[in-house]
N, C-alpha and C. Protein backbone atom coordinates (compact mmCIF):
# COMPACT_ATOMS: atom_id res chain seq x y z
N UNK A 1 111.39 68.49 82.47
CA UNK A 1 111.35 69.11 83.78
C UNK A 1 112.44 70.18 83.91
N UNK A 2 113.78 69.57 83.55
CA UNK A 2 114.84 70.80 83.40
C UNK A 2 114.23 72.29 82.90
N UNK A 3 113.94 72.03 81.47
CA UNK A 3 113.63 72.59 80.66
C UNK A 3 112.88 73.80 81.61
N UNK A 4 111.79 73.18 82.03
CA UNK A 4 110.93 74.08 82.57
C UNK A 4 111.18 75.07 83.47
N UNK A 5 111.98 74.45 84.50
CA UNK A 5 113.24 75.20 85.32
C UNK A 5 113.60 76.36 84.72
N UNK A 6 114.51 76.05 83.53
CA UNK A 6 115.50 76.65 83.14
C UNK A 6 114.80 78.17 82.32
N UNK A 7 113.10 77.87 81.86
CA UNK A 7 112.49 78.60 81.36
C UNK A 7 111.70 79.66 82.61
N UNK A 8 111.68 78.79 83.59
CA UNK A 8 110.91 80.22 85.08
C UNK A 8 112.33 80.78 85.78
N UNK A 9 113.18 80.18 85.40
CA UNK A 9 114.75 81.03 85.95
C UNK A 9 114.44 82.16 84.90
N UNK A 10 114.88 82.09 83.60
CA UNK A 10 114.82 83.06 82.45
C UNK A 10 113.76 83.68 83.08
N UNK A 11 112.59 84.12 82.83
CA UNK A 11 111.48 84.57 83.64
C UNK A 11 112.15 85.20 84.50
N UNK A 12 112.52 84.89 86.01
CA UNK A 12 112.85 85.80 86.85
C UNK A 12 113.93 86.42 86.86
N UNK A 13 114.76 86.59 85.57
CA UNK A 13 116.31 86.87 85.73
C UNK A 13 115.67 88.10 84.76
N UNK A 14 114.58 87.93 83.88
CA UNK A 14 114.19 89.19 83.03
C UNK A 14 114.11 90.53 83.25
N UNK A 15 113.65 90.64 84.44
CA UNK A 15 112.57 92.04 84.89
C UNK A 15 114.29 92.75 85.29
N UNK A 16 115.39 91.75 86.44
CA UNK A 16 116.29 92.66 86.59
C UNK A 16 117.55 92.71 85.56
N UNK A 17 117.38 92.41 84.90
CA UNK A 17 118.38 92.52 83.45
C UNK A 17 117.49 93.35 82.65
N UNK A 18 116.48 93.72 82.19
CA UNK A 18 116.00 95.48 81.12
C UNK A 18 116.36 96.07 82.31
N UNK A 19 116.04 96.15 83.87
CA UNK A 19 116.04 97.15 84.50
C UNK A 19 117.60 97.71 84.31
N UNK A 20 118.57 97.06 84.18
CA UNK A 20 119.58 97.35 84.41
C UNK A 20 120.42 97.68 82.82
N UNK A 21 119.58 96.94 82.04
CA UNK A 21 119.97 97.45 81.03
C UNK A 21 119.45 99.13 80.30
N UNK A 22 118.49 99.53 80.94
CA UNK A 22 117.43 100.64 80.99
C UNK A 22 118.62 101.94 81.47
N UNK A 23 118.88 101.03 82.54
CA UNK A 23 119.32 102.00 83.76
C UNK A 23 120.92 102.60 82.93
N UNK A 24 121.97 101.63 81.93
CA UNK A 24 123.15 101.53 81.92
C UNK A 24 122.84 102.16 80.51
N UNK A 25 122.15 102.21 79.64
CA UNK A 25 121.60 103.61 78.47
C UNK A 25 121.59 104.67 79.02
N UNK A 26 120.69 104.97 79.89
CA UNK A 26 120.56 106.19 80.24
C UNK A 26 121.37 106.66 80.91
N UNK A 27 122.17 106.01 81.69
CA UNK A 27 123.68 106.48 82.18
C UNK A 27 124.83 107.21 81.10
N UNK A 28 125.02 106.17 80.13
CA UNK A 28 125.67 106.57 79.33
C UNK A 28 125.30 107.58 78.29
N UNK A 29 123.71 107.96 78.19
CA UNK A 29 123.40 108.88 77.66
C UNK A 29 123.57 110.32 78.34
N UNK A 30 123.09 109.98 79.34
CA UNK A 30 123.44 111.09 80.61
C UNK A 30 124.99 112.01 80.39
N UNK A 31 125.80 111.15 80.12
CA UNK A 31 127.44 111.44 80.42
C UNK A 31 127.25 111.78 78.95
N UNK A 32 126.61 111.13 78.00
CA UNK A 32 127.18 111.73 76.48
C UNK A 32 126.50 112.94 76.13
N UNK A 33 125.66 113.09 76.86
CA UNK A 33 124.72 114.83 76.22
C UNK A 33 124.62 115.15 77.77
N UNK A 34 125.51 115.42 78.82
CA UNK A 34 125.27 116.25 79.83
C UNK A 34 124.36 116.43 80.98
N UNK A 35 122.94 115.45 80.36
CA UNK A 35 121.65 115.39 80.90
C UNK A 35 121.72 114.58 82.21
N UNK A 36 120.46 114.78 83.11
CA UNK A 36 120.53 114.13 84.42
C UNK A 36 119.16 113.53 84.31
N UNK A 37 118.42 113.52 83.03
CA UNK A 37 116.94 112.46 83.43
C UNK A 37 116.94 111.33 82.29
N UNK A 38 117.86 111.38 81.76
CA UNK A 38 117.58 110.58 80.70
C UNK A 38 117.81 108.96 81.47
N UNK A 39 118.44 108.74 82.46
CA UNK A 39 118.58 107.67 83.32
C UNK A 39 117.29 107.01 83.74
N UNK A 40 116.19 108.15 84.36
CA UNK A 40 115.56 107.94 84.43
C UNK A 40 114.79 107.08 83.91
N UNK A 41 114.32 108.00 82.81
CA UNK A 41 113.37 107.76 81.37
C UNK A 41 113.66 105.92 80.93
N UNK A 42 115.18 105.59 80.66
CA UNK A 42 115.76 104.45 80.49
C UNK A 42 115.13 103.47 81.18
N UNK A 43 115.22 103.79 82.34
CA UNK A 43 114.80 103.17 84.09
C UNK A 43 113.82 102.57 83.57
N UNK A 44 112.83 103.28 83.59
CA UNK A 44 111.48 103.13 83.51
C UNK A 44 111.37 102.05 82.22
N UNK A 45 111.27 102.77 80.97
CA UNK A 45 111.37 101.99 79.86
C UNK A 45 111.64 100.49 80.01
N UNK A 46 112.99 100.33 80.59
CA UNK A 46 113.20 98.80 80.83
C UNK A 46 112.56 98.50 81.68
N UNK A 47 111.91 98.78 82.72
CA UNK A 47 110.80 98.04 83.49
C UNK A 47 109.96 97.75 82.93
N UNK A 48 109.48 98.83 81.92
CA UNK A 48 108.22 98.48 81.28
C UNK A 48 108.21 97.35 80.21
N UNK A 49 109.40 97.04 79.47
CA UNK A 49 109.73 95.96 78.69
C UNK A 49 110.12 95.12 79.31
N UNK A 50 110.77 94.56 80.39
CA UNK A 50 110.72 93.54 81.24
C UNK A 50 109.47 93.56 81.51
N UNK A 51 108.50 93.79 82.16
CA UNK A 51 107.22 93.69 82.63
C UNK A 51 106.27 92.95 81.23
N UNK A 52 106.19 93.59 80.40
CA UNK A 52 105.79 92.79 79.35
C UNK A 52 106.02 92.01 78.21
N UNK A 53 107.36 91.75 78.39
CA UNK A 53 107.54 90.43 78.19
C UNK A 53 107.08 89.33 78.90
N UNK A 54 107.18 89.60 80.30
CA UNK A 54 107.07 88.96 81.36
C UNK A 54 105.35 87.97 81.26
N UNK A 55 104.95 88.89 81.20
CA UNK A 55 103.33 88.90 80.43
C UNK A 55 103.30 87.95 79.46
N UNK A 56 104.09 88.55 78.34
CA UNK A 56 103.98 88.20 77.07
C UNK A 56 103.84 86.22 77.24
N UNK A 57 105.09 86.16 78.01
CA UNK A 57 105.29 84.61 78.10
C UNK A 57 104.49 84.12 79.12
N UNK A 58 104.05 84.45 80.21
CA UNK A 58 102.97 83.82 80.83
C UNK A 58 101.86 83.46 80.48
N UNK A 59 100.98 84.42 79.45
CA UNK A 59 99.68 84.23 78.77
C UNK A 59 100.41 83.52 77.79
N UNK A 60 101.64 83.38 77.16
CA UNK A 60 101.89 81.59 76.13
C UNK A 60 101.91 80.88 76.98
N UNK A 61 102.49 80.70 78.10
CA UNK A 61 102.07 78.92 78.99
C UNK A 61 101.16 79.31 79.57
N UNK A 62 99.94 79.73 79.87
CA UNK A 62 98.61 79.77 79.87
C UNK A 62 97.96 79.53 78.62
N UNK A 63 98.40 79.85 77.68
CA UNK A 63 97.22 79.34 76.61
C UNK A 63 98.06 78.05 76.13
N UNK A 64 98.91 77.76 76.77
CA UNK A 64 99.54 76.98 75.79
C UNK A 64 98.92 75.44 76.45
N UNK A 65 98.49 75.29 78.05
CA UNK A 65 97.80 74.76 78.91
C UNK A 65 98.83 73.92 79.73
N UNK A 66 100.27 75.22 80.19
CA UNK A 66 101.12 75.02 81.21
C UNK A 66 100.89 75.60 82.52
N UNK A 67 101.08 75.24 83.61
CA UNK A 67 100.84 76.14 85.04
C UNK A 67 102.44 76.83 85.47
């Protein structure tokens, strides 16, 4: 039961940890080559890899025949 917990916490702690890790690349890329979109670009990216991971592990405890 813990377990399970501890695995839909992970789950929701995902999406805002790439976002922020997305966000803290492209910052520092920003400042190292001068640029103002590369933050962006980062942004996004880590949403999009949070997002499917997010996926990734839901369709395993769906097929795996967890709710």
């Amino acid at each position: 039961m813990i377990a399970q917990i501890e695995e839909y916490l992970a789950l929701a702690m995902m999406l805002p940890i790439a976002s922020f890790v997305g966000l803290g690349i492209g910052y520092l890329l920003d400042k190292a080559f001068g640029t103002h979109f590369l933050q962006i670009v980062f942004l996004i990216l880590g949403v999009a890899g949070g997002f499917l991971e997010l996926i990734r592990r839901l369709l395993e405890d769906t097929r795996d025949g967890r709710d």
